[in-house]
C-alpha atoms as a PDB file:
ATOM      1  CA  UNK A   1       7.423   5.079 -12.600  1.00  0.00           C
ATOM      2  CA  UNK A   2       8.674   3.429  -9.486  1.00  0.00           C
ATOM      3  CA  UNK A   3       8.430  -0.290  -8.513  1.00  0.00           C
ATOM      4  CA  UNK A   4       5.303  -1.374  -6.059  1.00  0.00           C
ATOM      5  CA  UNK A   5       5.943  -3.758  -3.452  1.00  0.00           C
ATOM      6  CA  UNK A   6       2.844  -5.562  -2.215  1.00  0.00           C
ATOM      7  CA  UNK A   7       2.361  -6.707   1.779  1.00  0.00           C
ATOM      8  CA  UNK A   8       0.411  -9.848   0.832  1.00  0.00           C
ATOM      9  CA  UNK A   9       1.155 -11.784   3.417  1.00  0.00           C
ATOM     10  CA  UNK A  10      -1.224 -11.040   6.678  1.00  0.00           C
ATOM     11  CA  UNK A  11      -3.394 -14.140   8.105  1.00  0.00           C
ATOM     12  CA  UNK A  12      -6.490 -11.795   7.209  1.00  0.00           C
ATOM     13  CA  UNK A  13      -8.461 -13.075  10.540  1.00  0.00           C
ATOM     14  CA  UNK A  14     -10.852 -10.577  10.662  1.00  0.00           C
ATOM     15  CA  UNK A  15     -12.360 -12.026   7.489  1.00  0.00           C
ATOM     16  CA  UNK A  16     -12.413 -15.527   8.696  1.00  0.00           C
ATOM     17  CA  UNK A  17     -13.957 -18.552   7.847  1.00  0.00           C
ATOM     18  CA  UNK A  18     -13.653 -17.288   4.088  1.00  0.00           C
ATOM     19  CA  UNK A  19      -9.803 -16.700   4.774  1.00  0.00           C
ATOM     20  CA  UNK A  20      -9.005 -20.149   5.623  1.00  0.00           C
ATOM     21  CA  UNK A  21      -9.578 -21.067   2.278  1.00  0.00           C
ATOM     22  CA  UNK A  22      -8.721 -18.560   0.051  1.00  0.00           C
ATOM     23  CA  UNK A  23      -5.864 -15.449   1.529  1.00  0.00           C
ATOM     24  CA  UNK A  24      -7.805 -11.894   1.186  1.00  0.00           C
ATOM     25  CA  UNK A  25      -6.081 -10.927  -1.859  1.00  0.00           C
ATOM     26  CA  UNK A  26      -8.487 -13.290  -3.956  1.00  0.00           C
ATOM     27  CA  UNK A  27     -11.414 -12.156  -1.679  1.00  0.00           C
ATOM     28  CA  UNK A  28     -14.468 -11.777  -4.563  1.00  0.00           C
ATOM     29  CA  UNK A  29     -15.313  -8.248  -5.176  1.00  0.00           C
ATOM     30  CA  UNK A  30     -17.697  -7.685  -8.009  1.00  0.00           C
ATOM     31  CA  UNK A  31     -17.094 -10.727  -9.764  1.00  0.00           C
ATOM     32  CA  UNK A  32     -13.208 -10.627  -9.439  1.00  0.00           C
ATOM     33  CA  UNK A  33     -10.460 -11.450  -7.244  1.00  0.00           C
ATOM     34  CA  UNK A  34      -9.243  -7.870  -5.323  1.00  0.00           C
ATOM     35  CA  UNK A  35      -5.740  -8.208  -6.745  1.00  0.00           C
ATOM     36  CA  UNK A  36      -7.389  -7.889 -10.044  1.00  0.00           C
ATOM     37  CA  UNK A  37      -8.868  -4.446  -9.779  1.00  0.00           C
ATOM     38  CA  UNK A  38      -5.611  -4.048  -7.414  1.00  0.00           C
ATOM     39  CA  UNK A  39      -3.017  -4.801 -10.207  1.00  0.00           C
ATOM     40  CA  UNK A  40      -5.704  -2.534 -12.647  1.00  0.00           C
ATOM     41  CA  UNK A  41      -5.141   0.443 -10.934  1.00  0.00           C
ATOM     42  CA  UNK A  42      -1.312   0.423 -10.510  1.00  0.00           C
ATOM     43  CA  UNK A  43      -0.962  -0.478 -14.396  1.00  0.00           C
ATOM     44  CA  UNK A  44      -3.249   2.137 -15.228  1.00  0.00           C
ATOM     45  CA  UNK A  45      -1.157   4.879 -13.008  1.00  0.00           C
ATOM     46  CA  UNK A  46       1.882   3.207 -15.118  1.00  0.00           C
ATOM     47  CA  UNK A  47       3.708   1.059 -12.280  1.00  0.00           C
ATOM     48  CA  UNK A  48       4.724  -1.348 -14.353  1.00  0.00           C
ATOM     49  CA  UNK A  49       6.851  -3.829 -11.798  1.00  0.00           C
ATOM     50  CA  UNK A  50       5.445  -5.672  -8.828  1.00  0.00           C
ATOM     51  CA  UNK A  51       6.662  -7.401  -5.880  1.00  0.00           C
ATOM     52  CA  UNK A  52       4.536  -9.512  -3.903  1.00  0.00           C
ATOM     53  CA  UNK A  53       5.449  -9.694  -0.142  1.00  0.00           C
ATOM     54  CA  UNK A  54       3.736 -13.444   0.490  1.00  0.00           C
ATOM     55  CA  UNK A  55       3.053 -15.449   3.062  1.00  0.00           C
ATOM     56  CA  UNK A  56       0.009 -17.153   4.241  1.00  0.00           C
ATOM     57  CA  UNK A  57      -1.882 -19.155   0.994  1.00  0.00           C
ATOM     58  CA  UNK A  58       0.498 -17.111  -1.318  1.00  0.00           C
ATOM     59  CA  UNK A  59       0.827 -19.969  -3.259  1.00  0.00           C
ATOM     60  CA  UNK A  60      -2.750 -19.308  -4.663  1.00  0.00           C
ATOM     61  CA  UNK A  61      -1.917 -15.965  -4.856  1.00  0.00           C
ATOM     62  CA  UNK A  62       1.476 -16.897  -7.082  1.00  0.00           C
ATOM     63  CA  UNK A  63      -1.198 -19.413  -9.067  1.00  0.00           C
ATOM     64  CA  UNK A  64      -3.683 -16.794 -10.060  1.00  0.00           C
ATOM     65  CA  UNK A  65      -1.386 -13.518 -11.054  1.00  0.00           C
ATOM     66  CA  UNK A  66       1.705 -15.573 -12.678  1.00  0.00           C
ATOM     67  CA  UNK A  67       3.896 -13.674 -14.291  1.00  0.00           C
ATOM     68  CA  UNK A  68       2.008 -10.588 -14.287  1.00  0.00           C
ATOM     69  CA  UNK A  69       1.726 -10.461 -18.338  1.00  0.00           C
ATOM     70  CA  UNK A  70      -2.367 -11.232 -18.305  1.00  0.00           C
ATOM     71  CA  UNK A  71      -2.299  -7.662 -16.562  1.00  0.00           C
ATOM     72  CA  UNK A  72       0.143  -5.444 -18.422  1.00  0.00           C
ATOM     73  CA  UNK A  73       2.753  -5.527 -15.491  1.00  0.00           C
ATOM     74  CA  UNK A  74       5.697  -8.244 -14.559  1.00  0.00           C
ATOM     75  CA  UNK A  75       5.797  -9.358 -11.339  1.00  0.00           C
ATOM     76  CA  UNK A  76       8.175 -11.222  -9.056  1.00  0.00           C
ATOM     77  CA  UNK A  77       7.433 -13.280  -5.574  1.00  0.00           C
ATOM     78  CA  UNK A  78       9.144 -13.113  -2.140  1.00  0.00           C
ATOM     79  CA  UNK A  79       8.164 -15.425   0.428  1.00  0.00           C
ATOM     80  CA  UNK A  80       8.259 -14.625   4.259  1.00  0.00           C
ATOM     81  CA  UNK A  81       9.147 -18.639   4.482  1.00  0.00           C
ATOM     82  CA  UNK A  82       9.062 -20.030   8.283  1.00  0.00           C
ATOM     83  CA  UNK A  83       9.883 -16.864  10.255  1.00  0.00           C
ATOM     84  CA  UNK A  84       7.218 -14.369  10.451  1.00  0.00           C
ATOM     85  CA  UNK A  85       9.168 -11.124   9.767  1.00  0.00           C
ATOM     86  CA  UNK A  86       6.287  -8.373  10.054  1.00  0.00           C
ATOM     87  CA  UNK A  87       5.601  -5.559   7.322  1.00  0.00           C
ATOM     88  CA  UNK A  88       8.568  -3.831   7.296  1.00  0.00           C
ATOM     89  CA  UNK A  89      10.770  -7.339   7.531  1.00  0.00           C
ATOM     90  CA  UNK A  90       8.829  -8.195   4.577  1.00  0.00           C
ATOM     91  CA  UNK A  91       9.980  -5.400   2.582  1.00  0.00           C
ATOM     92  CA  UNK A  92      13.872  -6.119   4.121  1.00  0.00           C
ATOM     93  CA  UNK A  93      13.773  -9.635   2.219  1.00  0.00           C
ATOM     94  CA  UNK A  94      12.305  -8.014  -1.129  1.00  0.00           C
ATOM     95  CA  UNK A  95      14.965  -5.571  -1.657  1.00  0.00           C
ATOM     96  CA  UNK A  96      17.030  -7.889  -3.684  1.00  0.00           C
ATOM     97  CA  UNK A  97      13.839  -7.637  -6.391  1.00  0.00           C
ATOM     98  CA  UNK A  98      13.206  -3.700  -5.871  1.00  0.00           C
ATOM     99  CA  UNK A  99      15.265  -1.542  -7.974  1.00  0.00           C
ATOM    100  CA  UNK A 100      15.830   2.036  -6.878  1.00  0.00           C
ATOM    101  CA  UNK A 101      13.047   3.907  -4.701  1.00  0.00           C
ATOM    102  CA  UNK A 102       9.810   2.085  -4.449  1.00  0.00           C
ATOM    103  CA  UNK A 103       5.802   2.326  -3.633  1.00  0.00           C
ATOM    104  CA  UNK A 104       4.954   0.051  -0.673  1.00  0.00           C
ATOM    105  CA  UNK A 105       1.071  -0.514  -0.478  1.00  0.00           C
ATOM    106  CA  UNK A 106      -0.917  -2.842   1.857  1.00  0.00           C
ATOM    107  CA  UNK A 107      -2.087  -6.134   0.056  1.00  0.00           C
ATOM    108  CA  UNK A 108      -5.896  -5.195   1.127  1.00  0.00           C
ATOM    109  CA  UNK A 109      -5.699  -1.370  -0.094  1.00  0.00           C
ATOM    110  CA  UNK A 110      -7.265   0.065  -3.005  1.00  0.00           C
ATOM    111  CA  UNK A 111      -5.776   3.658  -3.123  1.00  0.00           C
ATOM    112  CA  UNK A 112      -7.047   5.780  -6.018  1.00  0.00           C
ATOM    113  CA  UNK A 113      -4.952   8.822  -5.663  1.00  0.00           C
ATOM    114  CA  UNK A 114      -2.339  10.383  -8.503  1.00  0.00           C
ATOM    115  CA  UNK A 115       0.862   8.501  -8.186  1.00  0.00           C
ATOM    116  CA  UNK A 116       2.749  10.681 -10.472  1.00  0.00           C
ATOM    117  CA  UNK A 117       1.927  13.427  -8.398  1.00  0.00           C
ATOM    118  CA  UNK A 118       3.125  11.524  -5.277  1.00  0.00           C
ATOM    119  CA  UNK A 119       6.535  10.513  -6.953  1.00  0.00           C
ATOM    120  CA  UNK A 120       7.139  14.187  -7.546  1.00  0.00           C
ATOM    121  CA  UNK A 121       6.344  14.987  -3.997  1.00  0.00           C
ATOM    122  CA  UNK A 122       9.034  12.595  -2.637  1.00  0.00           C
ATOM    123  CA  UNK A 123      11.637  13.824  -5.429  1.00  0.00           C
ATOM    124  CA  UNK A 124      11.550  17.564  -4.238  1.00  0.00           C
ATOM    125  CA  UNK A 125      11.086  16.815  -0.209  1.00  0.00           C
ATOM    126  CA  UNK A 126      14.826  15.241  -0.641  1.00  0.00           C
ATOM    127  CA  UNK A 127      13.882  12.492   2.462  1.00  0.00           C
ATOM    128  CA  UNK A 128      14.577   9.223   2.424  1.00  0.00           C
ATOM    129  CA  UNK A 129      10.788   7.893   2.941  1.00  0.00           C
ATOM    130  CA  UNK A 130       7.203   9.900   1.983  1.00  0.00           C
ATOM    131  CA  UNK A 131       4.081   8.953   3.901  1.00  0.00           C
ATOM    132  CA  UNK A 132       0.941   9.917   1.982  1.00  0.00           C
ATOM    133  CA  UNK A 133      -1.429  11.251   4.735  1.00  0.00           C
ATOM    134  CA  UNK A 134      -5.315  12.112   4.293  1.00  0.00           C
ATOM    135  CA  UNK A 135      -7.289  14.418   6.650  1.00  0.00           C
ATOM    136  CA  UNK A 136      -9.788  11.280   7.916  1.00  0.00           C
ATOM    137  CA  UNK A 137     -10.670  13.343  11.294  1.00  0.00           C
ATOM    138  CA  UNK A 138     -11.469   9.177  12.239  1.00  0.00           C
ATOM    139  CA  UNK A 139     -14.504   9.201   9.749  1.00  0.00           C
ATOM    140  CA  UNK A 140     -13.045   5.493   7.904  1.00  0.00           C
ATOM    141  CA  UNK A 141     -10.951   4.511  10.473  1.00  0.00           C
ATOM    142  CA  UNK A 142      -8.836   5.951  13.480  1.00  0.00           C
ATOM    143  CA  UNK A 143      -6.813   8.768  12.877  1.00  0.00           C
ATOM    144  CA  UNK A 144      -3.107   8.309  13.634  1.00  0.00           C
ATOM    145  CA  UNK A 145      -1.192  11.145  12.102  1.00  0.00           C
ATOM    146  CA  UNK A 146      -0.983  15.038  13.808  1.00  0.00           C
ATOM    147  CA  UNK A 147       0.407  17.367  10.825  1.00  0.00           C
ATOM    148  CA  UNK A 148       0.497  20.826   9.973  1.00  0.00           C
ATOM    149  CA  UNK A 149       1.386  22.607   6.724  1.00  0.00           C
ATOM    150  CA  UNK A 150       2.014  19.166   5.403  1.00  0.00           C
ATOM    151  CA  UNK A 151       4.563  18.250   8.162  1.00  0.00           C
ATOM    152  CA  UNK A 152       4.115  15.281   9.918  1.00  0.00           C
ATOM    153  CA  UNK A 153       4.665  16.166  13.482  1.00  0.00           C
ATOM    154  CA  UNK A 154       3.838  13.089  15.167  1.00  0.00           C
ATOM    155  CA  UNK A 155       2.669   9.750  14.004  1.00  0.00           C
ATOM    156  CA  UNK A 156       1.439   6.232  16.095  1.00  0.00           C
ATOM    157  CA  UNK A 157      -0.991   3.954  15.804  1.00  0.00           C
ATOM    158  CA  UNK A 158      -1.433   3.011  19.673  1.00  0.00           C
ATOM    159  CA  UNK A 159      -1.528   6.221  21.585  1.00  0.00           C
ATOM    160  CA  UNK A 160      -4.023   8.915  19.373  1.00  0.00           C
ATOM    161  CA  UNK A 161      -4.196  12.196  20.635  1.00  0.00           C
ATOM    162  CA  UNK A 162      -7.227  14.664  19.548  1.00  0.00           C
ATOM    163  CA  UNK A 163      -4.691  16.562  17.271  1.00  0.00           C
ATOM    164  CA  UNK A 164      -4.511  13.498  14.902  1.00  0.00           C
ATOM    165  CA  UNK A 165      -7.078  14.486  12.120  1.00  0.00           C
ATOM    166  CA  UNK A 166      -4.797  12.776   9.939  1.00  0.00           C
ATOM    167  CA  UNK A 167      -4.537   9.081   8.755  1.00  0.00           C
ATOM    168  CA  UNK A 168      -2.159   7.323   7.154  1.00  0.00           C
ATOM    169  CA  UNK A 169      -3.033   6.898   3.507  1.00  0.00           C
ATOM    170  CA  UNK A 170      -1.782   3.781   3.244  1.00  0.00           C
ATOM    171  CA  UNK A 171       0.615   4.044   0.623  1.00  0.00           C
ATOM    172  CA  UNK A 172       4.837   4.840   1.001  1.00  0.00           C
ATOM    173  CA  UNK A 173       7.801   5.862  -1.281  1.00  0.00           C
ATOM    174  CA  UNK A 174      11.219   4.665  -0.062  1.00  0.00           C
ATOM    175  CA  UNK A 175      14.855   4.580  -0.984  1.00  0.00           C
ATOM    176  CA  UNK A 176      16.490   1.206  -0.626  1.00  0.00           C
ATOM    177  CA  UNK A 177      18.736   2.288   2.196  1.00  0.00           C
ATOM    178  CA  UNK A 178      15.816   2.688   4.653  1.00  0.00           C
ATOM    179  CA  UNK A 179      15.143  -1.036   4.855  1.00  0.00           C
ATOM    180  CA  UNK A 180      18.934  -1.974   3.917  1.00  0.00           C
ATOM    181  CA  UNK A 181      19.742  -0.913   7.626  1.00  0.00           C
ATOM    182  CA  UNK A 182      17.031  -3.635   9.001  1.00  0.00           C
ATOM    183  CA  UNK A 183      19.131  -6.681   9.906  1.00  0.00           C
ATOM    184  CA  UNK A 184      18.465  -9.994   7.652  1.00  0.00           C
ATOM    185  CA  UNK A 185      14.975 -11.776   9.138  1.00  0.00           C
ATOM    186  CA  UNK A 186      14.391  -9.212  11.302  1.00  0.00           C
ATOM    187  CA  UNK A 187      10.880  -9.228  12.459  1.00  0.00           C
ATOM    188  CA  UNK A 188       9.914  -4.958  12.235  1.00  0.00           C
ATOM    189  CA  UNK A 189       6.293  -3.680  11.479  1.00  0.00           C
ATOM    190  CA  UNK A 190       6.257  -0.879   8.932  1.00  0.00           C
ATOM    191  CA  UNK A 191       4.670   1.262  11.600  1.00  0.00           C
ATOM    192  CA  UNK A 192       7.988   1.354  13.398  1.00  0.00           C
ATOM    193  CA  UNK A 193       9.999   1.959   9.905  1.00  0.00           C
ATOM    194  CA  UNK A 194       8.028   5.393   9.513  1.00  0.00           C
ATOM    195  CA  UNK A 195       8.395   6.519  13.675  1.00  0.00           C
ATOM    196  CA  UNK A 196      12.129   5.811  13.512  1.00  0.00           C
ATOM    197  CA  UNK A 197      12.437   8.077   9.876  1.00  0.00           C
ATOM    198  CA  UNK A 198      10.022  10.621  11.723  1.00  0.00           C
ATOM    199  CA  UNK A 199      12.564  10.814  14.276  1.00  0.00           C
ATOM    200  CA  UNK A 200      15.274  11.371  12.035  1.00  0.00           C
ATOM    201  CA  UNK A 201      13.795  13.859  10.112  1.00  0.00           C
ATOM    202  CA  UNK A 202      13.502  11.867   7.248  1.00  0.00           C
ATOM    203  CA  UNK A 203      10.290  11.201   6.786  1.00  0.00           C
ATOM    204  CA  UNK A 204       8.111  13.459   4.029  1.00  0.00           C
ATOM    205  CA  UNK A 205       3.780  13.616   3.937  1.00  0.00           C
ATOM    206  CA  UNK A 206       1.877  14.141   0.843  1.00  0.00           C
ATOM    207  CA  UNK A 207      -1.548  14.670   1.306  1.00  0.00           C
ATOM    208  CA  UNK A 208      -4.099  12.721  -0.568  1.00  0.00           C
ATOM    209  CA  UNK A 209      -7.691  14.341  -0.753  1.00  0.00           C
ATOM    210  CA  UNK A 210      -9.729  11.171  -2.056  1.00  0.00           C
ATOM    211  CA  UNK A 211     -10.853   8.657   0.557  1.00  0.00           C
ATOM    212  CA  UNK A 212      -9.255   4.776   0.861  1.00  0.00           C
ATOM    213  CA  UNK A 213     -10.555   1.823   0.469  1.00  0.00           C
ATOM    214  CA  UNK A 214      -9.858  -1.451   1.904  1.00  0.00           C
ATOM    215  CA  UNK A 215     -11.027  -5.301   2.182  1.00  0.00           C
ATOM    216  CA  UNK A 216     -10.060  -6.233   5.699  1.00  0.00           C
ATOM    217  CA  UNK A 217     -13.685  -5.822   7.243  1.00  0.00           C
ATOM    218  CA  UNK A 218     -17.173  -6.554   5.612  1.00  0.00           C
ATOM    219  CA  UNK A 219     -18.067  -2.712   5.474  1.00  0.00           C
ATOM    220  CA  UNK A 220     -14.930  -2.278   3.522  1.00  0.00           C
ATOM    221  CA  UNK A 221     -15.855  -4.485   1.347  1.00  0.00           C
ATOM    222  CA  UNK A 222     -19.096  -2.867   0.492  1.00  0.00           C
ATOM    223  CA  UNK A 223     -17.764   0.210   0.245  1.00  0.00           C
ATOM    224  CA  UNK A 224     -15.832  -0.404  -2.362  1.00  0.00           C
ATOM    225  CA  UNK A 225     -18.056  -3.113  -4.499  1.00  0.00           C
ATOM    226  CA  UNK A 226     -20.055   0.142  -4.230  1.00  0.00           C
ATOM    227  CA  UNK A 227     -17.478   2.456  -5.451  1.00  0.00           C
ATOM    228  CA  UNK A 228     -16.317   0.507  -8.566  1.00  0.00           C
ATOM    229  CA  UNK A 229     -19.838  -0.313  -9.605  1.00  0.00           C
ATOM    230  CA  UNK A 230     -20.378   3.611 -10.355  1.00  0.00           C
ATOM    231  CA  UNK A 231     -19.604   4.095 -14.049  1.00  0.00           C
ATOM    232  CA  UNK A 232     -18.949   7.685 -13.247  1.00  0.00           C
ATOM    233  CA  UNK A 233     -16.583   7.436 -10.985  1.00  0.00           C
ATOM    234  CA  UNK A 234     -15.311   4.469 -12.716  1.00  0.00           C
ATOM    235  CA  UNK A 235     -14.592   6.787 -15.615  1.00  0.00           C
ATOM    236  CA  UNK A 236     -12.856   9.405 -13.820  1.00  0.00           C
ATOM    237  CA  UNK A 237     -10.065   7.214 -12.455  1.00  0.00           C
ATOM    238  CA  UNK A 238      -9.309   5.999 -15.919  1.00  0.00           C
ATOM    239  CA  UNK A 239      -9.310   9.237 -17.122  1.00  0.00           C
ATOM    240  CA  UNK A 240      -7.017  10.994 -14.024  1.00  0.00           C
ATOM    241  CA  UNK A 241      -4.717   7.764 -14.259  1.00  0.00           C
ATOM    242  CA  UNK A 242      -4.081   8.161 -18.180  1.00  0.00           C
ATOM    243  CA  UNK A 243      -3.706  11.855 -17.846  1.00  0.00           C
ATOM    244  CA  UNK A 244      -1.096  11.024 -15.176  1.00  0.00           C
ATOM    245  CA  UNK A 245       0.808   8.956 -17.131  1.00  0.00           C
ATOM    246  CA  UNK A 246       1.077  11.266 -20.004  1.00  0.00           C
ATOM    247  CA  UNK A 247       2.694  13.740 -17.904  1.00  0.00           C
END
């Protein structure tokens, strides 16, 4: 299974005054930090290698997840340091500790989809970057994607049209040679990485039919404190994970 890089780094304002002390990824949910049920997931969909993208109180981050061994996974640290460098500048200065193609994932994201499956999807589209896409129609947040057939015909986050029932997913496959071509501290969101593949015609969609779920506003939150407490559901991503990484 490939690597998963992390974007841990964000300021997580929306959230504040708990972020000042603590940086969202150890944001309580049911009892645990998020990176904990996080780190679960990916382990139990058999990515076994994480990067953590860092930044703002990733020390305490670094502190609580160590070497990754208390979770079944090993796991390595790269630090944004002074500069800001955005998402996708983030991912630029991680390379070095990224071997081969790669999952990217948002720091605040808890994606429960089949990451097998989505592996497979980026290995027969023959592209140099995958999108996973889910038909939102804005029901959990604005819609940003316009696709058809599974082809991603336009994509941005500032300018929706009414033909973007799509959103994206949150979660990205990658060959090394996409962020290679960024320029050393570079400051480039992700956002831009994906329009500027688009425009190549490099950029692949798979679509993911179960909903995200995220941390960065209160209702998130609850949403998925909600969603974890069910035992049943609880029981079907451990049992679609394990069946995925028999395969």
């Amino acid at each position: 299974m490939f690597p998963c890089a992390i974007l841990c780094g964000g300021l997580a304002t929306r959230l504040r005054p708990v972020t000042e002390r603590i940086p969202k990824s150890l944001i309580p949910i049911n009892g645990e930090p998020f990176i904990t049920h996080q780190l679960q997931l990916l382990c139990a969909n058999g990515v076994n290698h994480i990067v953590l993208c860092v930044g703002y109180l990733g020390e305490q981050i670094q502190n609580y997840v160590g070497d990754g061994s208390a979770f079944g996974l090993t796991v390595a640290y790269s630090y944004d340091g002074d500069q800001l460098l955005g998402t996708g500048g983030a991912i630029r200065k991680a390379l070095p500790l990224l071997d081969g193609p790669f999952f990217v994932l948002y720091g605040d994201s808890y994606l429960d989809c089949g990451y097998s499956d989505v592996v497979r999807g980026f290995a027969t589209s023959g592209r140099r970057g995958l999108m996973t896409i889910h038909c939102n129609n804005g029901k959990y947040d604005t819609s940003n994607v316009q696709a058809v057939d599974g082809i991603i015909l336009r994509y941005d986050k500032r300018n929706v049209t009414p033909e973007m029932k799509y959103i994206d997913y949150g979660l990205g496959v990658f060959q090394p040679s996409v962020f290679e071509e960024i320029q050393p501290n570079e400051t480039i969101d992700l956002a831009s990485v994906y329009t500027k593949l688009l425009e190549k015609g490099e950029l692949a969609s798979y679509e993911v039919q179960n909903r995200f779920y995220e941390i960065g506003s209160s209702q998130g939150i609850r949403d998925l404190e909600q969603y974890l407490s069910n035992p049943r559901e609880k029981f079907t991503i451990a049992r679609e994970a394990s069946a995925a990484v028999k395969e």
